[in-house]
C-alpha atoms as a PDB file:
ATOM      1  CA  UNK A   1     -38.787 -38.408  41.649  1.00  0.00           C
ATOM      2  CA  UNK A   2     -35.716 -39.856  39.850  1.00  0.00           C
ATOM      3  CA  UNK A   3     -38.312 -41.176  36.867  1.00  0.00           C
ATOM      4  CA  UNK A   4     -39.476 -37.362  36.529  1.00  0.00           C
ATOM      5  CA  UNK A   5     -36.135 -35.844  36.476  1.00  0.00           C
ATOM      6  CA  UNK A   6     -34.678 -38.311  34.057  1.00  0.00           C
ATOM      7  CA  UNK A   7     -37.829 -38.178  31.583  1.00  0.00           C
ATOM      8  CA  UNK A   8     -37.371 -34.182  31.607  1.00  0.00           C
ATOM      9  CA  UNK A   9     -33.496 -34.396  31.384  1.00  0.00           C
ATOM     10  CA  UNK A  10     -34.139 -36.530  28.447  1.00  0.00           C
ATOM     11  CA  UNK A  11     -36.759 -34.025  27.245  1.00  0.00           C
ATOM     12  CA  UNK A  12     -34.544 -31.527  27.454  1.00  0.00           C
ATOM     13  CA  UNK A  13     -31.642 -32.807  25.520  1.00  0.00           C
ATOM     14  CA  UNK A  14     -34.391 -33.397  22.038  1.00  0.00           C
ATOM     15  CA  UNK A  15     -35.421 -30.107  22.269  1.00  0.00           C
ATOM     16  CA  UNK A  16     -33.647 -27.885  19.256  1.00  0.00           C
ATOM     17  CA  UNK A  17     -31.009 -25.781  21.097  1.00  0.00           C
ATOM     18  CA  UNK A  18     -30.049 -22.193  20.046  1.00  0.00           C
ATOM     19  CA  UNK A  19     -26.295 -23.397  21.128  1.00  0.00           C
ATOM     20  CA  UNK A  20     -25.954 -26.202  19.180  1.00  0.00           C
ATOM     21  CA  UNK A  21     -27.318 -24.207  16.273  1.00  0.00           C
ATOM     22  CA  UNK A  22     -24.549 -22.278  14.026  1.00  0.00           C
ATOM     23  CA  UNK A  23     -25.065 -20.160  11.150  1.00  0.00           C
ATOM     24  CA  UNK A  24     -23.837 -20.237   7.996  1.00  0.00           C
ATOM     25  CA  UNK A  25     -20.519 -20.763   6.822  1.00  0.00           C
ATOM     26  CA  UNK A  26     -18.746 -17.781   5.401  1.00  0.00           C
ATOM     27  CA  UNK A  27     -16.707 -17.795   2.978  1.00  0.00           C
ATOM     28  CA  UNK A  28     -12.926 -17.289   2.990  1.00  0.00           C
ATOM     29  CA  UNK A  29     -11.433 -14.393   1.489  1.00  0.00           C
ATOM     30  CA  UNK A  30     -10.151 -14.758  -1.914  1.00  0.00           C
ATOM     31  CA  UNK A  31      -5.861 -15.308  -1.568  1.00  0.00           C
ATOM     32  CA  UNK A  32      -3.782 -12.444  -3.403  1.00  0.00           C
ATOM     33  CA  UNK A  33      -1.672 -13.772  -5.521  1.00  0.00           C
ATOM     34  CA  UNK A  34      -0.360 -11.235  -7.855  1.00  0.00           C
ATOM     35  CA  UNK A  35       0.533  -7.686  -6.763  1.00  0.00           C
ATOM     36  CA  UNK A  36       0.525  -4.871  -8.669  1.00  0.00           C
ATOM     37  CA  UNK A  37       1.809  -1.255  -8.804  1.00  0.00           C
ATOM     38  CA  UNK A  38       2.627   1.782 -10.890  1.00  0.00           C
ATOM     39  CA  UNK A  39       6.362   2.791 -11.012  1.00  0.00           C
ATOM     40  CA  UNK A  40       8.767   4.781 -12.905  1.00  0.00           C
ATOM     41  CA  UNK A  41      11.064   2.467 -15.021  1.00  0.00           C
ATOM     42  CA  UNK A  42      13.814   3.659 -17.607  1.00  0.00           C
ATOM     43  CA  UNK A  43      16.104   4.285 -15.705  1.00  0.00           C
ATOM     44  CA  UNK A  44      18.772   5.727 -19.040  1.00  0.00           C
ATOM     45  CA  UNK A  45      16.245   8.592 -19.566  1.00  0.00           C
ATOM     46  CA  UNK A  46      16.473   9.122 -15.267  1.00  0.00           C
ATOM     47  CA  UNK A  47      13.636   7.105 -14.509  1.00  0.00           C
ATOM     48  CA  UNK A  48      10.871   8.949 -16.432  1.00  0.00           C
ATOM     49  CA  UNK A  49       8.473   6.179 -17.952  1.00  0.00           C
ATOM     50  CA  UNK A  50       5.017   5.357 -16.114  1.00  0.00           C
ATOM     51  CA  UNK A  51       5.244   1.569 -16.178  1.00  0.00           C
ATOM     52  CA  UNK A  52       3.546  -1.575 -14.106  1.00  0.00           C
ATOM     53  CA  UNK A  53       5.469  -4.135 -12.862  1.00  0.00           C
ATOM     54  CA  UNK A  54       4.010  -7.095 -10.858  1.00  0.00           C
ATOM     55  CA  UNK A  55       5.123  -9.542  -8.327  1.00  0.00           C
ATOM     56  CA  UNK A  56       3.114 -12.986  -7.729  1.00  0.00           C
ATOM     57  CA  UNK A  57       3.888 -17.000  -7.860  1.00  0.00           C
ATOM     58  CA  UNK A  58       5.167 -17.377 -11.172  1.00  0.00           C
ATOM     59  CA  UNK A  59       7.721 -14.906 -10.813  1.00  0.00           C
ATOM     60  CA  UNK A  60       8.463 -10.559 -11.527  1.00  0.00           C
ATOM     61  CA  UNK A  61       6.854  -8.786 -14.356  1.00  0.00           C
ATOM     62  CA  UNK A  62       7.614  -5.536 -15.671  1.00  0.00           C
ATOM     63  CA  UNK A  63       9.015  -3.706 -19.225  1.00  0.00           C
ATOM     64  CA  UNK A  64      11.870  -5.709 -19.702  1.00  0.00           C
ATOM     65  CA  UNK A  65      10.091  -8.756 -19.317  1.00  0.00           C
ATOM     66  CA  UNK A  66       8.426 -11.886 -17.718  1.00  0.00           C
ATOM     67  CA  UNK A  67      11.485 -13.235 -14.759  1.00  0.00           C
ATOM     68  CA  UNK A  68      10.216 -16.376 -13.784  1.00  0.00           C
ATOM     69  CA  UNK A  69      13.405 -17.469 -11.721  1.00  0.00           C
ATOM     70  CA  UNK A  70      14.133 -14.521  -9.853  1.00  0.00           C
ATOM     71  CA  UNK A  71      18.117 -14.933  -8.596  1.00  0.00           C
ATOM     72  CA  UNK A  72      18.102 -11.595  -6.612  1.00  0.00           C
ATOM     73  CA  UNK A  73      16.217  -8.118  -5.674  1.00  0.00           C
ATOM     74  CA  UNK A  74      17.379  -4.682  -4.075  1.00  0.00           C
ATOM     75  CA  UNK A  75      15.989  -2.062  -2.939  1.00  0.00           C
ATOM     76  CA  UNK A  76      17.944   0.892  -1.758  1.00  0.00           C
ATOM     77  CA  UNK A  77      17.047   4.177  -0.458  1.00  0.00           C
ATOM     78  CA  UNK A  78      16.762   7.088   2.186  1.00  0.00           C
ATOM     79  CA  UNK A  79      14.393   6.302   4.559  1.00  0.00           C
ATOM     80  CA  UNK A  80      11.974   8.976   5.062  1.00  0.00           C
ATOM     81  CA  UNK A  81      12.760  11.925   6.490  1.00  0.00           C
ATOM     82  CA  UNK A  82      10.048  12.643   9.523  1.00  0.00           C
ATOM     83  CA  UNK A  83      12.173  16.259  10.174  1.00  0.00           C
ATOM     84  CA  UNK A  84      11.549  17.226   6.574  1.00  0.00           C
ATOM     85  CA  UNK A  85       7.947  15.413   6.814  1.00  0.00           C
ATOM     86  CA  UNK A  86       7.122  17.638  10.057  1.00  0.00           C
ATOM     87  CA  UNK A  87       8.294  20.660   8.614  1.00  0.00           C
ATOM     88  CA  UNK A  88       6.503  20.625   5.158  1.00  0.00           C
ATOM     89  CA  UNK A  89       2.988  19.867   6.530  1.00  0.00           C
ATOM     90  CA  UNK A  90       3.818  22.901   9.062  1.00  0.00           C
ATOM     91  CA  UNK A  91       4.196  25.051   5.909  1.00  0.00           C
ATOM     92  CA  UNK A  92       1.777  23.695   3.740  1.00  0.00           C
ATOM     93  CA  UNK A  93      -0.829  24.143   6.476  1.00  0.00           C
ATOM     94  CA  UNK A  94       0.191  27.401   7.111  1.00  0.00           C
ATOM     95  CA  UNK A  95      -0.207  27.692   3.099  1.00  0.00           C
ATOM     96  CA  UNK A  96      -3.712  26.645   3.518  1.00  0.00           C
ATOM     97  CA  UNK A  97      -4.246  28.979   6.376  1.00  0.00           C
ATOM     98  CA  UNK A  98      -2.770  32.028   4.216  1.00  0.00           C
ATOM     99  CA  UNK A  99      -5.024  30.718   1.523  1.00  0.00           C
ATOM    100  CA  UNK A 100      -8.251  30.996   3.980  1.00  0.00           C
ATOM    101  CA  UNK A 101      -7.266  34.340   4.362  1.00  0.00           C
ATOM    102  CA  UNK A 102      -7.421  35.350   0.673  1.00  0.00           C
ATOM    103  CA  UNK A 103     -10.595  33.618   0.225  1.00  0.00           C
ATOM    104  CA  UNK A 104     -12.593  35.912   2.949  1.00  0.00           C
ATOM    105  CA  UNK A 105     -10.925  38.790   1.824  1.00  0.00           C
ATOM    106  CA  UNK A 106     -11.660  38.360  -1.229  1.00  0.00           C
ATOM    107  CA  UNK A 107     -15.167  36.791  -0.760  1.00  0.00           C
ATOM    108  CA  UNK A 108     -15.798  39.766   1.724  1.00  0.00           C
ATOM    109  CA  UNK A 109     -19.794  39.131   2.283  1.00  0.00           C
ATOM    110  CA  UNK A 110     -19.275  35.336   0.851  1.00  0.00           C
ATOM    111  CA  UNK A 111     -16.890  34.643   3.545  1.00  0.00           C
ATOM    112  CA  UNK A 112     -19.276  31.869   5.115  1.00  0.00           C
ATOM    113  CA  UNK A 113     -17.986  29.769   2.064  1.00  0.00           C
ATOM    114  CA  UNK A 114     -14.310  30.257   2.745  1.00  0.00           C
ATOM    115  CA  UNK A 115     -14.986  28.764   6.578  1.00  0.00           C
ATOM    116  CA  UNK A 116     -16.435  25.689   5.007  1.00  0.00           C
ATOM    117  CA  UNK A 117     -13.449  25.542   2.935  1.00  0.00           C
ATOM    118  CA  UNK A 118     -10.936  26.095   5.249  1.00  0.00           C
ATOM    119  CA  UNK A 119     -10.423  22.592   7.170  1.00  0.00           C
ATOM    120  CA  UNK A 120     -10.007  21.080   3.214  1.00  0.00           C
ATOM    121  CA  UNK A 121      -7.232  24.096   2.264  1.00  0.00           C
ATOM    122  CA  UNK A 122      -5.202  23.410   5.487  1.00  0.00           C
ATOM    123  CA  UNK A 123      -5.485  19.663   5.577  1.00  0.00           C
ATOM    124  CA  UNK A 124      -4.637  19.757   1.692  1.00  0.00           C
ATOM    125  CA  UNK A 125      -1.442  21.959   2.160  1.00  0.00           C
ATOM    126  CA  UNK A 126      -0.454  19.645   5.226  1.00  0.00           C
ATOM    127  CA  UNK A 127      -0.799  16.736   3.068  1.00  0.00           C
ATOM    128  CA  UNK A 128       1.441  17.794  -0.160  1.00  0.00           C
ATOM    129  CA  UNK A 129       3.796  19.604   2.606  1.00  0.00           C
ATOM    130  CA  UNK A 130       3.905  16.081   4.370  1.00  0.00           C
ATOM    131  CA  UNK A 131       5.489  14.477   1.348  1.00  0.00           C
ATOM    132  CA  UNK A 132       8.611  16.718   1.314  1.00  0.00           C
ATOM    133  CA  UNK A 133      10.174  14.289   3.360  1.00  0.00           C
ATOM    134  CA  UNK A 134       9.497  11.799   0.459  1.00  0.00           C
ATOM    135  CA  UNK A 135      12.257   9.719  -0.850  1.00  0.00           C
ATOM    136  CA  UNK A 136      12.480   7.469  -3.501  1.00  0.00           C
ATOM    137  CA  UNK A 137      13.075   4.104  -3.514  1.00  0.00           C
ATOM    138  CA  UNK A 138      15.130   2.062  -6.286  1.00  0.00           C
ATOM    139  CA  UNK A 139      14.136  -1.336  -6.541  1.00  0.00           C
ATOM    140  CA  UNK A 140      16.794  -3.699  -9.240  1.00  0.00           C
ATOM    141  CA  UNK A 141      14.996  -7.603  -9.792  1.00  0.00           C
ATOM    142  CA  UNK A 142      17.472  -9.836 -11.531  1.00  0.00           C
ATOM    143  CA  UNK A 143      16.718 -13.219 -12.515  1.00  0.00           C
ATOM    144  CA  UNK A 144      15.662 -15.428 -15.808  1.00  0.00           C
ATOM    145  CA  UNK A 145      12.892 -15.699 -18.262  1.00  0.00           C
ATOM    146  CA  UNK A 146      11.573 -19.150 -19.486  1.00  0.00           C
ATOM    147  CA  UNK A 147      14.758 -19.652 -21.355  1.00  0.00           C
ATOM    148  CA  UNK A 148      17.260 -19.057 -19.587  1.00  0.00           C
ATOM    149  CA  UNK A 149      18.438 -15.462 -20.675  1.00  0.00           C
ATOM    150  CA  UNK A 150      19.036 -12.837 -17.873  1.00  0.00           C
ATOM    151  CA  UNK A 151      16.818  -9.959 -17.162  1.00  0.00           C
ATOM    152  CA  UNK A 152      17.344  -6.860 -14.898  1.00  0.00           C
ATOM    153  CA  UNK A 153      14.197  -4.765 -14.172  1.00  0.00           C
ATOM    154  CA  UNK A 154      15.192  -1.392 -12.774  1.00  0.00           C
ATOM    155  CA  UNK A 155      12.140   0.885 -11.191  1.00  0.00           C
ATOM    156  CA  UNK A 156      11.710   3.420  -8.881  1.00  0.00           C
ATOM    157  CA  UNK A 157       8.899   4.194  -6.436  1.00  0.00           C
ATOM    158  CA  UNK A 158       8.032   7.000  -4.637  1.00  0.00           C
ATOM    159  CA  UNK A 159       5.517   7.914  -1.540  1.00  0.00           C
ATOM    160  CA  UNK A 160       3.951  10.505  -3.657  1.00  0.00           C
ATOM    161  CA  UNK A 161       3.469   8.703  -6.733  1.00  0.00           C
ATOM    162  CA  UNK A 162       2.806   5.400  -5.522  1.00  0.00           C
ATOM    163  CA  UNK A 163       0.787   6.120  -2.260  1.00  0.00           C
ATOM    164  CA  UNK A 164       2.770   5.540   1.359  1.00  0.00           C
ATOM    165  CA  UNK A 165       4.343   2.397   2.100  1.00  0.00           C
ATOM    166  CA  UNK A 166       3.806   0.630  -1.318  1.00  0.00           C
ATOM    167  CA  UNK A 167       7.931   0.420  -1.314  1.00  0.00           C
ATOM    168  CA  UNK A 168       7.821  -1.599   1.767  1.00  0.00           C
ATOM    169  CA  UNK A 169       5.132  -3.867   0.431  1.00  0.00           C
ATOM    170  CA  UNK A 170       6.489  -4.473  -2.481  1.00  0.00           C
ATOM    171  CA  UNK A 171       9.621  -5.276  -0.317  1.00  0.00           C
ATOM    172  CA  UNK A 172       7.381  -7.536   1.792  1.00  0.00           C
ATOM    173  CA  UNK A 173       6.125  -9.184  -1.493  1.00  0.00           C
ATOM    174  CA  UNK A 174       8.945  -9.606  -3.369  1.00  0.00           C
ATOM    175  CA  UNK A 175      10.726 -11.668  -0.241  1.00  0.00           C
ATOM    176  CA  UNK A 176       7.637 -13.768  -0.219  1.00  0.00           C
ATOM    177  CA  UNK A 177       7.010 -14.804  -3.788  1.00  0.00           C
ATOM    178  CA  UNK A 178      10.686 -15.409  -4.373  1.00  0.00           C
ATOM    179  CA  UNK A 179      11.589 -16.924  -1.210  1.00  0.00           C
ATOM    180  CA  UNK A 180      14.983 -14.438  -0.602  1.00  0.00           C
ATOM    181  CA  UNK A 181      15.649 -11.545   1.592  1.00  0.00           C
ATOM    182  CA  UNK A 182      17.160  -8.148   0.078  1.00  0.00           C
ATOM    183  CA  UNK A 183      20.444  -8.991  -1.500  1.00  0.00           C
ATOM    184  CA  UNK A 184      20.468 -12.564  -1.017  1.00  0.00           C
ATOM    185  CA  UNK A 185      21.389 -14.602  -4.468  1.00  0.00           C
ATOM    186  CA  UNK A 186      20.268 -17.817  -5.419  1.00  0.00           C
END
């Protein structure tokens, strides 16, 4: 009995397993190493020029320059304000509502179309309402190009113009590619 059992536990442990099988190896996701984002720079003219500025490894690029020794950032700011927020996409939904309205009265037998329309009108006036509690954010990036002369890049962000939270990320980003916190100097 003992000659069986080993000669099938033996068996057993040459025969392909679907355990011991894996499948193939996937691949990693590529690392970021360079963000980018659309701001408003100039800030003489009140901060009216579309520019890019970028954030990565080898330091902060935007229109003043290439800072590759970046000595300190800011950002400052209101925080946004969820009151104003609230009260906006009430409006602008009720904007999108009132323009439901017009639509079937105006449509009058076409007023099937208007009730297709009418989740995109209120959701659309909710949206643009939801940004009146908006605020900019001014970011300053101070620091040195490759020889030694200072740069300051001033920009400014904001929710509507550069999409919802990009201020924070590029908060995020800017502590991790230069190694120091808001403020701090090197």
């Amino acid at each position: 009995m003992k000659k069986i059992l080993a000669s099938l536990m033996t068996a057993t442990m040459l025969v392909p397993s679907a355990v011991l099988a894996s499948g193939p190896k996937r691949l990693a996701p590529p690392v970021v190493r360079t963000f980018n984002i659309d701001a408003w720079c100039e800030p003489e003219t009140d901060f009216d020029e579309k520019c890019e500025v970028s954030v990565d490894t080898d330091g902060f690029t935007g229109p003043e320059g290439h800072i590759v020794n970046v000595t300190q950032w800011g950002a400052s700011g209101e925080p946004f304000d969820k009151a104003a927020g609230i009260a906006g996409a009430v409006v602008g939904g009720a904007v999108g509502t009132g323009g439901l309205m017009a639509c079937a009265v105006a449509a009058g037998p076409a007023a099937p179309g208007c009730i297709v329309l009418f989740p995109f009108l209120s959701l659309l006036g909710a949206g643009v309402g939801g940004n009146a509690g908006a605020k900019p954010v001014y970011f300053i990036v101070v620091g040195d190009d490759v020889n030694g002369k200072e740069i300051r890049q001033d920009f400014k962000m904001t929710v509507w113009r550069s999409g919802s939270g990009m201020a924070k990320k590029m908060s995020k980003k800017l502590k991790k590619f230069t190694g120091l916190k808001q403020g701090e100097k090197r």
